[in-house]
Structures are given as structure tokens and as C-alpha cells.
Protein backbone atom coordinates (compact mmCIF):
# COMPACT_ATOMS: atom_id res chain seq x y z
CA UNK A 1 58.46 -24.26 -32.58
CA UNK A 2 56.43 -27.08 -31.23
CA UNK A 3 52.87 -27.22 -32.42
CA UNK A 4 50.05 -29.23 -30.50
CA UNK A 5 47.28 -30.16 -33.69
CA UNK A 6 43.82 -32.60 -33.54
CA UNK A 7 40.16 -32.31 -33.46
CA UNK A 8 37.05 -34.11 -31.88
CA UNK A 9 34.34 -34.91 -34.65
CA UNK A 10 31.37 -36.57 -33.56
CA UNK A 11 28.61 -37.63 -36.27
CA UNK A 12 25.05 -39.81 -35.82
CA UNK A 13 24.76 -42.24 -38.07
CA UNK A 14 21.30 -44.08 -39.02
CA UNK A 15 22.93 -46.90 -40.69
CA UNK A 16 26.13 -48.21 -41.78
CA UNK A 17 27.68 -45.02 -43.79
CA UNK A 18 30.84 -45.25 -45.66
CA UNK A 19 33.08 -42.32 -45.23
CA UNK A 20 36.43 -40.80 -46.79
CA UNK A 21 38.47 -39.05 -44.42
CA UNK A 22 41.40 -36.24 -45.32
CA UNK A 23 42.19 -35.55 -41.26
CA UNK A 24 46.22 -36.34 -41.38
CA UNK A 25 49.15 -34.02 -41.87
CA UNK A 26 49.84 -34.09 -45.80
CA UNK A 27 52.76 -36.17 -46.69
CA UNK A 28 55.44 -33.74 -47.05
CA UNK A 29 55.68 -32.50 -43.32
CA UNK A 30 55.06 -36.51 -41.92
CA UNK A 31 58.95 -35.81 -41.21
CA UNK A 32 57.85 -33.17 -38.62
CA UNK A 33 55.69 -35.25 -36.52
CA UNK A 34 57.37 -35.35 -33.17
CA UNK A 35 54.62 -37.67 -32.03
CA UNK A 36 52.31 -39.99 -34.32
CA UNK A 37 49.50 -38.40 -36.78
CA UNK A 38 46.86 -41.51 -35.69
CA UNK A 39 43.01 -41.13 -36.10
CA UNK A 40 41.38 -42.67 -33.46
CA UNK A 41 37.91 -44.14 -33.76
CA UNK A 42 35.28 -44.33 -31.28
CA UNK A 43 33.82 -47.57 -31.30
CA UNK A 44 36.79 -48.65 -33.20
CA UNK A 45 36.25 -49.80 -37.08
CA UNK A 46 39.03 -50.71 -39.63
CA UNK A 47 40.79 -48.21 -41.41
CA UNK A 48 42.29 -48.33 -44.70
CA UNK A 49 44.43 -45.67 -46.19
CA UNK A 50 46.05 -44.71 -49.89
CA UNK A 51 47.54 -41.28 -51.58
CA UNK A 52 45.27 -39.49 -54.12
CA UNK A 53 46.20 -38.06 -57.17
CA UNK A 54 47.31 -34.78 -55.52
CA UNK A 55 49.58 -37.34 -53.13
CA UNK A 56 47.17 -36.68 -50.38
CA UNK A 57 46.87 -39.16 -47.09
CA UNK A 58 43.11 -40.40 -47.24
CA UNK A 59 41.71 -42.74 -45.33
CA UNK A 60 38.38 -44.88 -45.50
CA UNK A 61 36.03 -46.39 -42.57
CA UNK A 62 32.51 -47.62 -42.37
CA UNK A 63 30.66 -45.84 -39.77
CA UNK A 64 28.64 -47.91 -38.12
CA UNK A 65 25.05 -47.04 -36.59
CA UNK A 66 24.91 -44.76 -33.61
CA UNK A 67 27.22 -42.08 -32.46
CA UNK A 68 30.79 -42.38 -34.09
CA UNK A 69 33.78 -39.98 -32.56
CA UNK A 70 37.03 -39.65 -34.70
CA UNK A 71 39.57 -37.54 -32.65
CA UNK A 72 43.65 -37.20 -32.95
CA UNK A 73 45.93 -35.58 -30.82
CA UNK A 74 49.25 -34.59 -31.73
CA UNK A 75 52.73 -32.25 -31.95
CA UNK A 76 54.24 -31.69 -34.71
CA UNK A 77 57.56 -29.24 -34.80
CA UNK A 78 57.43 -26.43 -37.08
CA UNK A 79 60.64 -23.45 -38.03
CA UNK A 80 58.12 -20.46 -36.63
CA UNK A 81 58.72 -18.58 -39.84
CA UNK A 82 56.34 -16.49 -41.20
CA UNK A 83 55.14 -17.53 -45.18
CA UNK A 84 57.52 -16.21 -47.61
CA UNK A 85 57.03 -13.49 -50.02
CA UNK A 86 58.66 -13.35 -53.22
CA UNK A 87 58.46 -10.27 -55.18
CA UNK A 88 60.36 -11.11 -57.69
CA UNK A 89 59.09 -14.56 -58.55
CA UNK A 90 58.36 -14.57 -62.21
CA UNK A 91 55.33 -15.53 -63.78
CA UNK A 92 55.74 -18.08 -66.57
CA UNK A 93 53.87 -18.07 -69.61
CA UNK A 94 51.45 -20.87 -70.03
CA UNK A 95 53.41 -22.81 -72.79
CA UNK A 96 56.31 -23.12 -70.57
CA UNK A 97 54.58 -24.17 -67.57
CA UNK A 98 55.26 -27.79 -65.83
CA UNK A 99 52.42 -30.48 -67.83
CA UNK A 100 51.12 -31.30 -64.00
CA UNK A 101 50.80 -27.67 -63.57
CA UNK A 102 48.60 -26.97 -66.34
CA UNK A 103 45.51 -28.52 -64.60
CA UNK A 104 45.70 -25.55 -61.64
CA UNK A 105 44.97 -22.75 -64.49
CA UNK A 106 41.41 -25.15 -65.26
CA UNK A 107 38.52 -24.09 -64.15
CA UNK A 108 36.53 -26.64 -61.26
CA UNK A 109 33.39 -27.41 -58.60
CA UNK A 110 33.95 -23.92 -56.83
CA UNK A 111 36.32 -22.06 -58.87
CA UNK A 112 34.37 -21.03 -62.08
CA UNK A 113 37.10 -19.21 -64.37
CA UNK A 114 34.10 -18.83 -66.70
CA UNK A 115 32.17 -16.84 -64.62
CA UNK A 116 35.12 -14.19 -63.39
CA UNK A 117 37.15 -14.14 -66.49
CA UNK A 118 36.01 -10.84 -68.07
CA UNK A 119 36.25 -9.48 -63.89
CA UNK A 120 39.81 -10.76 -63.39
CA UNK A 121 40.75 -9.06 -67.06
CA UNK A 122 39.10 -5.71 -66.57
CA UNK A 123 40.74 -5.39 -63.09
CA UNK A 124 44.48 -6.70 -63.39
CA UNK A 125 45.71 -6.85 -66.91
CA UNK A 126 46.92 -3.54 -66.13
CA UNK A 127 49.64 -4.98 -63.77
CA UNK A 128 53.02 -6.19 -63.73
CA UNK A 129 52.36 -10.25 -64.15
CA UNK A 130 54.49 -12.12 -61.37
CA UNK A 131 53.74 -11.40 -57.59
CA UNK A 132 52.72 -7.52 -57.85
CA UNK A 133 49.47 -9.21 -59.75
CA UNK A 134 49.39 -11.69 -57.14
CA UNK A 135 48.96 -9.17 -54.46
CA UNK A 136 46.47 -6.96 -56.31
CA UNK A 137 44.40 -10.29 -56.54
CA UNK A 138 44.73 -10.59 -52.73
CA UNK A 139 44.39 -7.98 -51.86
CA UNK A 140 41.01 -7.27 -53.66
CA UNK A 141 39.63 -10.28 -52.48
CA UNK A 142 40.60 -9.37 -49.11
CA UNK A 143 38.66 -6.35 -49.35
CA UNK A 144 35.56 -7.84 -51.86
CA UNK A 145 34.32 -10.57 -48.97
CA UNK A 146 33.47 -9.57 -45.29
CA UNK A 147 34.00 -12.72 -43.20
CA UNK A 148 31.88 -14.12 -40.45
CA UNK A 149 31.18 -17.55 -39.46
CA UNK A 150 27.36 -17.09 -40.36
CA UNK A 151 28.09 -16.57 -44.48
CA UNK A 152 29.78 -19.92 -44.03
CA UNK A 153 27.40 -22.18 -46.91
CA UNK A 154 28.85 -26.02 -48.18
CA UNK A 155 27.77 -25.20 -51.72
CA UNK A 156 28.88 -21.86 -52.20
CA UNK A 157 31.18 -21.04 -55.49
CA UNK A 158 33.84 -17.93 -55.92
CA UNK A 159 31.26 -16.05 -57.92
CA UNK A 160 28.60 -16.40 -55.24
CA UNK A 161 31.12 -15.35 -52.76
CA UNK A 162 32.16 -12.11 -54.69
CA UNK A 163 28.49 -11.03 -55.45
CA UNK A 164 27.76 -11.75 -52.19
CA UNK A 165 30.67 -10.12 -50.62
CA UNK A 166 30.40 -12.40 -47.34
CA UNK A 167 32.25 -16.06 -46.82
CA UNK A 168 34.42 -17.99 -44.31
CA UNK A 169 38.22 -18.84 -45.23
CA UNK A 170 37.46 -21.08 -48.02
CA UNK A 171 35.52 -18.52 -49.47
CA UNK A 172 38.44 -16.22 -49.78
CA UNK A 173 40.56 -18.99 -50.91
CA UNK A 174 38.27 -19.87 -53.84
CA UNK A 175 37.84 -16.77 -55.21
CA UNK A 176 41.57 -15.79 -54.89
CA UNK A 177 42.37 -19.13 -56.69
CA UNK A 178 39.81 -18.34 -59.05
CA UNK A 179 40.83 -14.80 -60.42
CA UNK A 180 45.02 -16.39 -60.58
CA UNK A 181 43.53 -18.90 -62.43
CA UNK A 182 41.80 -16.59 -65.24
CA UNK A 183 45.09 -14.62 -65.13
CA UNK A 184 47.24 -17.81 -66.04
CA UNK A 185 48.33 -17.99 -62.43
CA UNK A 186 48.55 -21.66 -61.58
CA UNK A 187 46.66 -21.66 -58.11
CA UNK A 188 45.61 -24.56 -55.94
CA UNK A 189 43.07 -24.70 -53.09
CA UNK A 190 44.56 -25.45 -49.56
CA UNK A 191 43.12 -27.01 -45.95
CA UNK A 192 44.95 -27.26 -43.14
CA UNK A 193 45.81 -26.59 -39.59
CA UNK A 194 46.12 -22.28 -38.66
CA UNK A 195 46.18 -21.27 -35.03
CA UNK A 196 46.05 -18.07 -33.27
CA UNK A 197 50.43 -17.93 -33.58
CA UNK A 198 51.58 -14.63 -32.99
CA UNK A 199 48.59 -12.97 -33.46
CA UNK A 200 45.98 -11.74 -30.75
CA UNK A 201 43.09 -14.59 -30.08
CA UNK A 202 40.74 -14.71 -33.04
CA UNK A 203 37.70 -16.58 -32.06
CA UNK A 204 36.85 -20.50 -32.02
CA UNK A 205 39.56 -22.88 -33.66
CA UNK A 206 38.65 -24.07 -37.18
CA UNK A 207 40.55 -25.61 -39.94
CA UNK A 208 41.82 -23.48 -42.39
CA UNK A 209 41.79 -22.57 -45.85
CA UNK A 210 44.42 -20.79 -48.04
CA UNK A 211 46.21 -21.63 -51.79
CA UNK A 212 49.61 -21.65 -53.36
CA UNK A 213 50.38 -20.22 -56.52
CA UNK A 214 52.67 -21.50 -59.27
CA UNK A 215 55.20 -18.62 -58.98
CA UNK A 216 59.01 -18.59 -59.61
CA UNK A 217 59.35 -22.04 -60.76
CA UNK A 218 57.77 -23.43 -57.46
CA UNK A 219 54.06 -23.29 -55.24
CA UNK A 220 54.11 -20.22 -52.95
CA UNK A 221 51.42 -20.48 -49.82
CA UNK A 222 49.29 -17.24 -49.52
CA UNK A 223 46.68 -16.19 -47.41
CA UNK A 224 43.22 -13.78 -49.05
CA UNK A 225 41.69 -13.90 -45.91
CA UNK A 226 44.27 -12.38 -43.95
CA UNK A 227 46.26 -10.92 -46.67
CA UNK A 228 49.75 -11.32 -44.59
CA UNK A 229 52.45 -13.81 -43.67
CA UNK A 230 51.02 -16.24 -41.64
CA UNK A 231 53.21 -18.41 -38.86
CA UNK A 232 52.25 -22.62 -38.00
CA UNK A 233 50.72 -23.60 -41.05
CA UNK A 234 49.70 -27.20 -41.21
CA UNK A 235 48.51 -28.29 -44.59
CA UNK A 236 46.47 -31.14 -44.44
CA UNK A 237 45.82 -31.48 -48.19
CA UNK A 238 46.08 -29.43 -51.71
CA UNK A 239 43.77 -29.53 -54.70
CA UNK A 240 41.52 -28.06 -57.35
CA UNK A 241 39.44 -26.47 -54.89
CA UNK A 242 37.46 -27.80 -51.78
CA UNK A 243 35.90 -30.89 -53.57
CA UNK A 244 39.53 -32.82 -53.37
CA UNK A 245 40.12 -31.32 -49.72
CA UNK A 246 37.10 -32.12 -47.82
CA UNK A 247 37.83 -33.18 -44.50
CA UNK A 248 35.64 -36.08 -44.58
CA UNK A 249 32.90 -37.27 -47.15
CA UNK A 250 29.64 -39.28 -46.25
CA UNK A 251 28.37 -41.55 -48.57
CA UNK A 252 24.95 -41.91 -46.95
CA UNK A 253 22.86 -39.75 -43.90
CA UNK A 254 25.25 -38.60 -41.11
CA UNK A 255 24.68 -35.87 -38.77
CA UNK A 256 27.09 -33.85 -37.69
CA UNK A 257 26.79 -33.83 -33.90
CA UNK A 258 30.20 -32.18 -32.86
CA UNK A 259 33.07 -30.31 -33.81
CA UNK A 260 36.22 -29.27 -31.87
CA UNK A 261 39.73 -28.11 -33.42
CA UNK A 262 42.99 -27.93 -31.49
CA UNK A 263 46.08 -25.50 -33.29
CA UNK A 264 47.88 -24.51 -30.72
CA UNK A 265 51.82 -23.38 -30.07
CA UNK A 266 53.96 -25.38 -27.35
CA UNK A 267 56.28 -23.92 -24.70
């Protein structure tokens, strides 16, 4: 399967603004670009780029005044498989887990273990630990949060999102993530590329957001908000939630003037 992926993000800015981007393929599918992963700027401005901690691509600009566009347009091949599901991956106890797997069980920015501990307890220590808990936490937060566009708030948490019972994909994410996490599931938050792929048309194209769990000895990608094998995920990035995934961070005033995403299969 050929994929074509990019975006069109326009922001106003009143002064020079620094700005950390997360807008290329992560790392570990840079072997599947069939053409290059570049971001193009619009007036052009130097770019610098390192790995993070999580081995993410980032890259950093200074925006200058006025209107600045950052767009990319790409393909990128993909094996059309649907995600995996493992029902018999076991889950390890937390004194034999990997040391840089331990972090995923902590608590972060959006995903307050804290605050949904006694929940997660109450509602799955009843059930077989390994992917049959896995699923119950899916699929309760696929049921707890009714998703529209219009619930969609920067600053929202897990908890918020489960009292509220409304979010947008990284919504779902977080508070699945959240509940594995108070149930010693290792779980990490993920952004990325999702398009319409085998499914009937479902709306405006966005980036995505999903986890992985620490399952079986290795990271498994699941889905809360659509609770089923997915096909043509693109992960841009992985982290402890969406603080280490945003898509781009101003350090000073920016408006956001436009948005455009492009996930879409090739004949």
C-alpha cells in the first residue's frame, strides 16, 4: 500500500517566535518513505533538527513576523495490515519489566494515575491481567467519552475527559493510557498520521491519536477511540502523553490561522 501523508499549517506571528516542531514520520518507518519526509517553510528560515529522549525527529525554527506556512507532501509505503491483536500476550509483573519501561506505568501532564486509581481498581481487578484487561479498558473508554470535534479543549486531562464523557482522539487515548497505567500496564501516548483506509469517509482529516501498551515482551498499537484494528497508521511520535507529542510548540504569541491534513491511500 502506498500512502500519500502532509499538512498545510499556517500561523500569524507578531514577532519573532521560536517554535519546536514534531511534523516528520518517527524514525522507525524513515525506511518506508518512498519519497522525502521534508518540511517546507514559507518564507524560508533555518531549520535545525535532533532526536528526543523518546528518539523522536524534532525540529526547531524561528518564525519570523507575519504569516508563516509550514507544509510537506509526501508517500510513504505501508503492508495494508490491519493492527495486530494479541490475546495471549502476557502481562509482566512490574519487577520484571524493562528499566526504560518503568517510566510508562508513571503518572504525567494529562494522564493523572492519582486521580483514576481507585476507578481503574474497582472496575478491572476482576479480570484476567494480559490483553482481556486491555480490552475491558478499551472498551470502557470507548463507551465512557462521546466524541465530537467541539469537546476538543488543549488543556484537558483523562479525568476531565471521563467526568465529562466528551473528547476528540487524544482524549480517548489519555484516558485509555491512564487506566493501563494504574493497572501496571505500561502505556504510552501516540500521534500520528490515520486516514479514512478501508473504512467509509469519516469527516475532515486530522492527525491522530492512539497508544501502545507494554504487552508480551513488546509495545502493541491500540486504538480507544475506535476500539478496532485500524489500517495506514503513521506514527509521528510516542511519549508520556500529549506534552512530548505536540505537533508544534510556540514559545511566544502565534495565531493559528490554518490547518489542513492530507492521509490518504494511493492507487
Amino acid at each position: 500500500m502506498r500512502i500519500r501523508c502532509g499538512y498545510e499549517i499556517v500561523y500569524d506571528c507578531p514577532a519573532p517566535t521560536p517554535m519546536l516542531l514534531m511534523l516528520n514520520v518517527h524514525p522507525s518507518r524513515l525506511g518506508d518513505l518512498e519519497t522525502p519526509d521534508n518540511i517546507h517553510t514559507n518564507p524560508h528560515v533555518k531549520l535545525v533538527q535532533y532526536r528526543d529522549t523518546y528518539g523522536n525527529l524534532c525540529s526547531r525554527i524561528v518564525a519570523p513576523p507575519g504569516r508563516m506556512t509550514l507544509s510537506a507532501d509526501f508517500i510513504i509505503r505501508d503492508t495494508g495490515a490491519p493492527d495486530q491483536i494479541f490475546p495471549n500476550a502476557r502481562q509482566a509483573p512490574v519487577d520484571e519489566l524493562p528499566d526504560e519501561v518503568v517510566l510508562f506505568l508513571l503518572g504525567s501532564r494529562y494522564c493523572e494515575t492519582d486521580a483514576l486509581s481507585n476507578l481503574a481498581w474497582s472496575l478491572f481487578a476482576g479480570i484476567e491481567p494480559g490483553w482481556q484487561r486491555l480490552q475491558a479498558i478499551l472498551d470502557y473508554t470507548h463507551e465512557r467519552i462521546t466524541f465530537g470535534y467541539q469537546y476538543a479543549r488543549p488543556t484537558k486531562t483523562a479525568f476531565e475527559a471521563h467526568e465529562e464523557r466528551a473528547g476528540v482522539c487524544r482524549d480517548y487515548a489519555h484516558l485509555a493510557v491512564t487506566l493501563c497505567r494504574c493497572m501496571n500496564i505500561p502505556a504510552r501516548y501516540c500521534t500520528g498520521w490515520l486516514g479514512d483506509i478501508g473504512i467509509p469517509v469519516d469527516g475532515v482529516m486530522d492527525f491522530s491519536g492512539w497508544l501502545q501498551v507494554y504487552l508480551g515482551g513488546a509495545w502493541r498499537t491500540v486504538d480507544a477511540r475506535h476500539n478496532k484494528p485500524r489500517i495506514g497508521r503513521v506514527l509521528m511520535a510516542h511519549g508520556r502523553d500529549a506534552t512530548d507529542t505536540a505537533i508544534i510548540t510556540n514559545f511566544g504569541p502565534a495565531t493559528l490561522a490554518g490547518f489542513t491534513v492530507i492521509a490518504e491511500e494511493l492507487a
